[in-house]
N, C-alpha and C. Protein backbone atom coordinates (compact mmCIF):
# COMPACT_ATOMS: atom_id res chain seq x y z
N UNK A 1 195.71 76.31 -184.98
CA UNK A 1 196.63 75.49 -185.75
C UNK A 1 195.91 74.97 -186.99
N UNK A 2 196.44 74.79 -188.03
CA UNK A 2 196.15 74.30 -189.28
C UNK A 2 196.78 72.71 -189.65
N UNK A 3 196.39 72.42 -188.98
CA UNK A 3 197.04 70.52 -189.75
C UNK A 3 196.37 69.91 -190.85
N UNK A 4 197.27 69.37 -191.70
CA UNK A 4 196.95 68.40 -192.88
C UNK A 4 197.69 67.55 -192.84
N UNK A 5 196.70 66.71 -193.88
CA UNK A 5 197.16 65.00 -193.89
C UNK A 5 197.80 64.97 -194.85
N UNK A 6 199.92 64.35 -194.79
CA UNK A 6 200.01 64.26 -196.24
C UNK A 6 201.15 62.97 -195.82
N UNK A 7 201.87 62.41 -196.74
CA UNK A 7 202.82 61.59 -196.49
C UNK A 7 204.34 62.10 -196.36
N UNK A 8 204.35 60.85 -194.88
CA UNK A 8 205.73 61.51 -194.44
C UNK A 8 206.73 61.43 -195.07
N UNK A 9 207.85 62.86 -195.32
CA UNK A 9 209.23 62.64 -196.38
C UNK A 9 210.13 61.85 -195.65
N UNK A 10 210.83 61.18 -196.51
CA UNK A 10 211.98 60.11 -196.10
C UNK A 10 212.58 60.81 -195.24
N UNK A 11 213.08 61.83 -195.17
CA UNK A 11 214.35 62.58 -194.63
C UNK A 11 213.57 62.82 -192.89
N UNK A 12 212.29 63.34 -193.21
CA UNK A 12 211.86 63.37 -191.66
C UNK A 12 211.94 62.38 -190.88
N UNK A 13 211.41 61.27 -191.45
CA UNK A 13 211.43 59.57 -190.86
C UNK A 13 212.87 59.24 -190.19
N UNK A 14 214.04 59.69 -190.60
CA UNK A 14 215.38 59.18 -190.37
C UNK A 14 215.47 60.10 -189.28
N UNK A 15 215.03 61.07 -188.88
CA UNK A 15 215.31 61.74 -187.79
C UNK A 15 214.16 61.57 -186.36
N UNK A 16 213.44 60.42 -186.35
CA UNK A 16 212.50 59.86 -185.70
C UNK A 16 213.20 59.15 -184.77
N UNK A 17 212.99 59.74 -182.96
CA UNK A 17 214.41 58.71 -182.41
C UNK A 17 212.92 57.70 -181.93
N UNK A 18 211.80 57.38 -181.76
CA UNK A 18 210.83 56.83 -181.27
C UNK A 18 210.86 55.49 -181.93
N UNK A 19 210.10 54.74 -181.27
CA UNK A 19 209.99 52.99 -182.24
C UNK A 19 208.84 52.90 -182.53
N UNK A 20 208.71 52.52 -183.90
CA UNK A 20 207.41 52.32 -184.68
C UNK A 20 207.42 50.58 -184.83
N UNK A 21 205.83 50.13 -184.34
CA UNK A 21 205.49 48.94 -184.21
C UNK A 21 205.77 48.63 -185.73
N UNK A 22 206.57 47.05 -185.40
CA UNK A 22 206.69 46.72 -186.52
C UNK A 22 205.84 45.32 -187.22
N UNK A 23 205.78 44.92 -188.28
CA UNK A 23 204.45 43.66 -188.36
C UNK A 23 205.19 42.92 -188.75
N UNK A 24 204.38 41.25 -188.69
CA UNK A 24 205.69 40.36 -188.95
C UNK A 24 206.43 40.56 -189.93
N UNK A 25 205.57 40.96 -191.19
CA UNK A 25 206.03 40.98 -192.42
C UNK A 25 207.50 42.02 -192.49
N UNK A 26 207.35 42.82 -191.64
CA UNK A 26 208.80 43.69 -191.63
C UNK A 26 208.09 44.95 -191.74
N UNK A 27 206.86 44.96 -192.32
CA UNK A 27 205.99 46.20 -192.59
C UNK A 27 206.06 47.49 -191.58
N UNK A 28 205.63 48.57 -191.31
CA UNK A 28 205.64 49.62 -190.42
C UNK A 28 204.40 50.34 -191.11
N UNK A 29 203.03 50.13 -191.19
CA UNK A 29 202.41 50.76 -191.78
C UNK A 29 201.65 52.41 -191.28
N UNK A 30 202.08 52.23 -189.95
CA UNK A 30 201.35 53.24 -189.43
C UNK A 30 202.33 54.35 -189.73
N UNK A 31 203.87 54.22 -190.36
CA UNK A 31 204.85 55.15 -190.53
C UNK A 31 204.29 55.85 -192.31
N UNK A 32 203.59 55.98 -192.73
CA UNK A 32 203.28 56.50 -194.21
C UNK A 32 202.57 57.73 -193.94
N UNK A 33 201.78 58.42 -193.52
CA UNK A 33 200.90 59.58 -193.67
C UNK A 33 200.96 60.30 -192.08
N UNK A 34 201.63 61.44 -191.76
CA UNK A 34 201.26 62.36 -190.67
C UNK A 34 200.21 63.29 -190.52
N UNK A 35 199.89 63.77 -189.53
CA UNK A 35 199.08 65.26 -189.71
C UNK A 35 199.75 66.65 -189.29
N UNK A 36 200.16 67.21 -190.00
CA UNK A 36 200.83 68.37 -189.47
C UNK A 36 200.58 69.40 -189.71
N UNK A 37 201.32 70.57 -188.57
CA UNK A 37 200.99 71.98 -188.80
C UNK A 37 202.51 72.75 -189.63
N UNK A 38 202.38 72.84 -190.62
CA UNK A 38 203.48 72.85 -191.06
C UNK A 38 204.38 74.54 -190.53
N UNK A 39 203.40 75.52 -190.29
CA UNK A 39 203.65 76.58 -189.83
C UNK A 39 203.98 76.84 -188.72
N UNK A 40 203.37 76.28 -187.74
CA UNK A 40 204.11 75.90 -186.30
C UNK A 40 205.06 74.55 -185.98
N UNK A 41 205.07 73.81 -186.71
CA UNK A 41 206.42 72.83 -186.39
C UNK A 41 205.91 71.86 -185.79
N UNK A 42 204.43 71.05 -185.89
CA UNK A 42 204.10 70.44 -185.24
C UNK A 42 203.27 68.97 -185.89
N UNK A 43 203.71 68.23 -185.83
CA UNK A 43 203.68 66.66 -186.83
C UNK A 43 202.87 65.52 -185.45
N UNK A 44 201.79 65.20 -185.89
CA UNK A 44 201.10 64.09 -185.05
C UNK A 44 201.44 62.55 -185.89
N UNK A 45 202.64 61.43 -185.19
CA UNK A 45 202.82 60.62 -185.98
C UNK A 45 201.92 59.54 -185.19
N UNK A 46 201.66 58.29 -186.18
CA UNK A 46 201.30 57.40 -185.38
C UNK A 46 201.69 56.07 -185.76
N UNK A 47 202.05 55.46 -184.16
CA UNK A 47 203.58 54.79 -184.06
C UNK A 47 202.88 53.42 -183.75
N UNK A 48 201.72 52.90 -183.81
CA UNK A 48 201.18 51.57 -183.99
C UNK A 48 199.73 51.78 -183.12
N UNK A 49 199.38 50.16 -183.10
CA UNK A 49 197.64 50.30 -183.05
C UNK A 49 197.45 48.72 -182.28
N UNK A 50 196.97 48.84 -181.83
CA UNK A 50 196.25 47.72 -180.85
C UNK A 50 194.89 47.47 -181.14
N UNK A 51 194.36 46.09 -181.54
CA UNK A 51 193.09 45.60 -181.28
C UNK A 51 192.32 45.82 -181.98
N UNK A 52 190.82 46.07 -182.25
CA UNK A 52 190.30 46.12 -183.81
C UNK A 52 189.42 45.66 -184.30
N UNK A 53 188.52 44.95 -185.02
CA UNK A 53 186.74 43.91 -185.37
C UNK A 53 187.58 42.78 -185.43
N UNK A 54 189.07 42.49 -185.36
CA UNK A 54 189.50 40.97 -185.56
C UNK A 54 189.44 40.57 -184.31
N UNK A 55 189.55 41.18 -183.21
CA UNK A 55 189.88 40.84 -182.30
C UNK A 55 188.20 41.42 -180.91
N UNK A 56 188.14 41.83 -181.94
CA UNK A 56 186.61 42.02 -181.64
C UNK A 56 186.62 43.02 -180.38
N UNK A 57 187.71 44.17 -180.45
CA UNK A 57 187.73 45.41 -179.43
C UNK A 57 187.78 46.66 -180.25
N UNK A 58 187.86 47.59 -179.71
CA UNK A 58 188.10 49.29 -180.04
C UNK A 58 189.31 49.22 -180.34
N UNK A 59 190.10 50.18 -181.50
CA UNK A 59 191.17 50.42 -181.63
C UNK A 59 191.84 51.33 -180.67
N UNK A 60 192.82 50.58 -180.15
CA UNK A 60 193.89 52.15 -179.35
C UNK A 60 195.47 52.17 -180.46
N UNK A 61 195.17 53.20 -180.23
CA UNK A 61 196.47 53.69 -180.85
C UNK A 61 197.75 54.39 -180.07
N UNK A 62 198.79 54.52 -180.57
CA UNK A 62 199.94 55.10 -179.91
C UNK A 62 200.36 56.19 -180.60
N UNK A 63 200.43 57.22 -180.56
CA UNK A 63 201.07 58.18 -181.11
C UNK A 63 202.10 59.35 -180.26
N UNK A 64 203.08 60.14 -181.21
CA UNK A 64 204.15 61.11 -180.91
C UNK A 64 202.87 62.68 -181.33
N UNK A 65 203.60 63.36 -180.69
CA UNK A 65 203.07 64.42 -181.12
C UNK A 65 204.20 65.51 -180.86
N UNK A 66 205.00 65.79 -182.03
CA UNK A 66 206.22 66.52 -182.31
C UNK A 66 206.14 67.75 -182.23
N UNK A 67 206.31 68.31 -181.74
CA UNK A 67 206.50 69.78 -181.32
C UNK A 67 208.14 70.19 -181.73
N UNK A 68 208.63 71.37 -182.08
CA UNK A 68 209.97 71.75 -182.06
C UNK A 68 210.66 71.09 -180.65
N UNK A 69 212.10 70.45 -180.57
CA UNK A 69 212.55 70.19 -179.33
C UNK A 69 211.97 69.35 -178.51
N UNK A 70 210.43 69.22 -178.56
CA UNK A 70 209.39 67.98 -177.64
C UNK A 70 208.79 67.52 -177.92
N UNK A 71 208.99 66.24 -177.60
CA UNK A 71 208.68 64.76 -178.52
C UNK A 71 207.09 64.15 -177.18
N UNK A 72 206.00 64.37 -177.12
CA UNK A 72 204.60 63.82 -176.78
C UNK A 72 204.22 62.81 -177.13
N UNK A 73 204.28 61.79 -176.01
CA UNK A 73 203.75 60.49 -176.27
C UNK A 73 202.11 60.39 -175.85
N UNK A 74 201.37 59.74 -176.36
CA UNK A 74 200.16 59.84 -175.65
C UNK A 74 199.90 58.64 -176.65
N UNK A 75 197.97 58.28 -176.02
CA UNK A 75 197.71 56.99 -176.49
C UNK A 75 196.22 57.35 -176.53
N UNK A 76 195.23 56.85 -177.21
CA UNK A 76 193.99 57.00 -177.70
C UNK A 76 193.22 56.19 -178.19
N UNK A 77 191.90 55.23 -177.50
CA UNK A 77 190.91 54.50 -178.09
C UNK A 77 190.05 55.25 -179.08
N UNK A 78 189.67 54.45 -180.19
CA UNK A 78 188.68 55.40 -181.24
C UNK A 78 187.63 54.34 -181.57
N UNK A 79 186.37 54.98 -180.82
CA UNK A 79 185.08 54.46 -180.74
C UNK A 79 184.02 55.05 -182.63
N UNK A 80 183.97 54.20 -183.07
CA UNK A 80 182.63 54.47 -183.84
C UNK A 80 181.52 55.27 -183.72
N UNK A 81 180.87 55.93 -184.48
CA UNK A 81 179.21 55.38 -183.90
C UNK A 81 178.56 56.12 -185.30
N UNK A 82 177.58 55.19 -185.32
CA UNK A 82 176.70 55.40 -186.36
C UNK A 82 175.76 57.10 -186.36
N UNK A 83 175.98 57.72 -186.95
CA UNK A 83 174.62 59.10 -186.60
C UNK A 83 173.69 58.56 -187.26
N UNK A 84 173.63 58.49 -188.59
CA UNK A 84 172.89 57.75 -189.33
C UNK A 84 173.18 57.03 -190.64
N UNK A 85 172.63 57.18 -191.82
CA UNK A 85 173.15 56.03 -193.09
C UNK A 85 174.37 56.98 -194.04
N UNK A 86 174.75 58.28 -193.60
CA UNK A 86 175.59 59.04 -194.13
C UNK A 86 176.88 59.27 -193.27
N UNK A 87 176.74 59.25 -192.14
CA UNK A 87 177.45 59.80 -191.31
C UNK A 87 177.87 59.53 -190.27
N UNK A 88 178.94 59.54 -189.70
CA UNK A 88 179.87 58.60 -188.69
C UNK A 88 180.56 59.38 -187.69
N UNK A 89 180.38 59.15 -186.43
CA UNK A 89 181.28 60.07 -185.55
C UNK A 89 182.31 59.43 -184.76
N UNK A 90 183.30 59.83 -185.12
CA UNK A 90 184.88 59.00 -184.31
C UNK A 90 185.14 59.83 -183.04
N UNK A 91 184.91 59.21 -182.10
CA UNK A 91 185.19 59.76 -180.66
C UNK A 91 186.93 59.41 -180.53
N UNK A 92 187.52 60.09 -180.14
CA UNK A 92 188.94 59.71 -179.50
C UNK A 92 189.21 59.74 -178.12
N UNK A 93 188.98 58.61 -177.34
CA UNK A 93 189.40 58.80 -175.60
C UNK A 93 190.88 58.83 -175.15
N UNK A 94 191.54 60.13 -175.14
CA UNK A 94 192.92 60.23 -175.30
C UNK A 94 193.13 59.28 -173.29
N UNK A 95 193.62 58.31 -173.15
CA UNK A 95 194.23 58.24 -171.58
C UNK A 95 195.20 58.20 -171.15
N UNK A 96 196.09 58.40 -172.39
CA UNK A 96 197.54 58.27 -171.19
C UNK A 96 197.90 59.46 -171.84
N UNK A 97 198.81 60.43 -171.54
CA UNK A 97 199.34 61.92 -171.68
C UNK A 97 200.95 62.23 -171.23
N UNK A 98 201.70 61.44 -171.85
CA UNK A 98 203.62 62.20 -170.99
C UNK A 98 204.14 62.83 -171.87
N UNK A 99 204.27 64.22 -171.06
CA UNK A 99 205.02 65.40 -171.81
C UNK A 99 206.07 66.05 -170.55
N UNK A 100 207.21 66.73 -170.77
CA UNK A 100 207.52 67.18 -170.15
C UNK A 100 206.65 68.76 -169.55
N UNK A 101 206.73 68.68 -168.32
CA UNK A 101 205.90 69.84 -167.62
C UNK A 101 206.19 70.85 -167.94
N UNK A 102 207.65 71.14 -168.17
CA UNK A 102 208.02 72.53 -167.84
C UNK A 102 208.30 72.98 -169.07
N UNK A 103 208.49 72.02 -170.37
CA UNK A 103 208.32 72.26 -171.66
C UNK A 103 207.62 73.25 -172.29
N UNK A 104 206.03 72.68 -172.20
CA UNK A 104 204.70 73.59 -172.81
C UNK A 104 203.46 73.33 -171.88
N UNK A 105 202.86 74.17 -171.95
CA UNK A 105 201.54 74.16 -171.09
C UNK A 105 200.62 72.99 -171.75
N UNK A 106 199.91 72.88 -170.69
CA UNK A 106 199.55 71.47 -170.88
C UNK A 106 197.53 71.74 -171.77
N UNK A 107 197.30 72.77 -171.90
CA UNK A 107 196.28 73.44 -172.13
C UNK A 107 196.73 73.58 -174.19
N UNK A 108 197.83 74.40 -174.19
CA UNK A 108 198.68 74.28 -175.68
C UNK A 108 198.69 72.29 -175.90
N UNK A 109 199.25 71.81 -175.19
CA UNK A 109 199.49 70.22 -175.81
C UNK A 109 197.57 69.61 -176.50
N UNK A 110 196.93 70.05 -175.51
CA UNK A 110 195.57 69.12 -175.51
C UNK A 110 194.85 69.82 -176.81
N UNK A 111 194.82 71.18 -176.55
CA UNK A 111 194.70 72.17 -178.16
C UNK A 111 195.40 71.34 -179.44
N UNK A 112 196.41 70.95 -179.53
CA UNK A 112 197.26 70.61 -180.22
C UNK A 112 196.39 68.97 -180.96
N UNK A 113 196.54 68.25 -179.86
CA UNK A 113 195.98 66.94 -180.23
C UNK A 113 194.62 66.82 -180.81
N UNK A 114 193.66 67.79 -180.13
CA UNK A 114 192.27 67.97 -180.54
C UNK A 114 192.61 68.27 -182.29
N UNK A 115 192.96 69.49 -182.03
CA UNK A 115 193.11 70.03 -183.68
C UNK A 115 193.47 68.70 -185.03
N UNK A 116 194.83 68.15 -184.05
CA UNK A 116 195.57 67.08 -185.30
C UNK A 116 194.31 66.21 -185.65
N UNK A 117 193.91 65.33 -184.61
CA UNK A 117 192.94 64.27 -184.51
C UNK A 117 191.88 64.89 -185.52
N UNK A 118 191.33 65.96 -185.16
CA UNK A 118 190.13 66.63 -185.86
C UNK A 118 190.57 66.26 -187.45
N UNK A 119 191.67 67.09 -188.12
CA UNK A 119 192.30 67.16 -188.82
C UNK A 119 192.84 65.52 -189.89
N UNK A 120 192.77 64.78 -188.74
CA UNK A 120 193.51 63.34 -189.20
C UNK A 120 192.18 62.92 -189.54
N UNK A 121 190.80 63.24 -189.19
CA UNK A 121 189.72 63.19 -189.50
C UNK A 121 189.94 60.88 -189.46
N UNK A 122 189.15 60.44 -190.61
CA UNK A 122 189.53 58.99 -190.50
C UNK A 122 190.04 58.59 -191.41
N UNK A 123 191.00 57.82 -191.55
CA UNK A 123 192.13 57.34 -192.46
C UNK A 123 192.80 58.55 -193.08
N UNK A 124 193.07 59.07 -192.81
CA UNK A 124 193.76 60.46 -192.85
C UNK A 124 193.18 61.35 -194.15
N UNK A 125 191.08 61.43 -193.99
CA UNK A 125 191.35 61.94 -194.60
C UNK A 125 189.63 62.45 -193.93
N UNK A 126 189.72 63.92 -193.94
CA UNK A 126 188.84 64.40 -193.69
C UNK A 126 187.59 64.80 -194.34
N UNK A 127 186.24 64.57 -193.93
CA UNK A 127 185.27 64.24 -194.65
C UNK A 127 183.67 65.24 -194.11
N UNK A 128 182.48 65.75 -194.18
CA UNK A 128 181.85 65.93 -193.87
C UNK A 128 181.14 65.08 -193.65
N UNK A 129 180.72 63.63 -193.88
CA UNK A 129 179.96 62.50 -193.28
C UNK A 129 180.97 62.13 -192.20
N UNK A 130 182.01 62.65 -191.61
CA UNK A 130 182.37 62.18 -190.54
C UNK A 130 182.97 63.26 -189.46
N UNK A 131 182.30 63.24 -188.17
CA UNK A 131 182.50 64.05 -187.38
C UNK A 131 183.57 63.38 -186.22
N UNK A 132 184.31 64.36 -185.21
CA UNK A 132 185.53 63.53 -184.55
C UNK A 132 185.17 64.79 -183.36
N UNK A 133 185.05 63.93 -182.15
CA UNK A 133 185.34 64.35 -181.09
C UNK A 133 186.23 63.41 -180.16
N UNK A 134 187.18 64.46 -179.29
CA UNK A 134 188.10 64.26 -178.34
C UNK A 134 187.75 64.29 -177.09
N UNK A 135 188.03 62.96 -176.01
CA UNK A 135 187.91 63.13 -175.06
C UNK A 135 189.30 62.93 -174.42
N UNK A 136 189.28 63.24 -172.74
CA UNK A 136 190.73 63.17 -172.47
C UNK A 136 190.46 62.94 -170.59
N UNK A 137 191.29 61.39 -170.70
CA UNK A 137 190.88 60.91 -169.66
C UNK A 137 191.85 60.82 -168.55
N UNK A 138 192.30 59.87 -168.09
CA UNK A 138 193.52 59.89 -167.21
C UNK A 138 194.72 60.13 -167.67
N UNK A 139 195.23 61.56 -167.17
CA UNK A 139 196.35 61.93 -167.52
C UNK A 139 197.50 62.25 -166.86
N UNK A 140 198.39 62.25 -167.47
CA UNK A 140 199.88 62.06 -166.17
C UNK A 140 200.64 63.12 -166.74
């Protein structure tokens, strides 16, 4: 799969049946930039974020992962870590996983997420000082 980071078109957004966290301000910020495969039909959105250096934890996040017809919810902590004064590696501990079973193989879904994540690189934008590995923990 080939995913890139670009901003989501209005018209896709209106056809989003999922709920995107909203901030007091009325804001929805995590709704501006997807990663997608535009050739296979497959859009990694992300639908809000938990926790953070304010709160003095790891970020988890919530995200869809759109497939034609199947809508993938899953959820993901993203750990830091220093390599050295250039370079940064974002671990993703994917733990929660609901897809329908009989949908797509569950081997295609995890392919799928690795790639986007890889792809979504950090702040949606992919870099050679920053490396991204996926882990994948308790899944349902």
């Amino acid at each position: 799969m080939t995913f890139v980071n670009e901003i989501i078109p209005e018209e896709a957004k209106s056809g989003f049946t999922f709920l995107v966290k909203t901030l007091h301000d009325g804001s929805k910020p995590t709704l501006w930039k997807w990663t997608i495969d535009k050739e296979r039909q497959v859009a990694l959105v992300n639908v809000g974020k938990l926790g953070g250096s304010y709160e003095g934890t790891n970020e988890s996040y919530e995200f869809r992962l759109l497939f034609p017809e199947v809508e993938i919810h899953f959820s993901a902590e993203q750990i830091f870590s220093l390599i050295n004064s250039k370079s940064v590696e974002i671990t993703w501990l994917v733990s929660t996983l609901v897809f329908d079973r009989l949908a797509l193989d569950r081997s295609e879904v995890e392919r799928a997420i690795v790639d986007a994540l890889v792809a979504m690189g950090w702040l949606y934008s992919s870099s050679p000082t920053v490396s991204v590995r996926v882990e994948f923990r308790t899944l349902v």
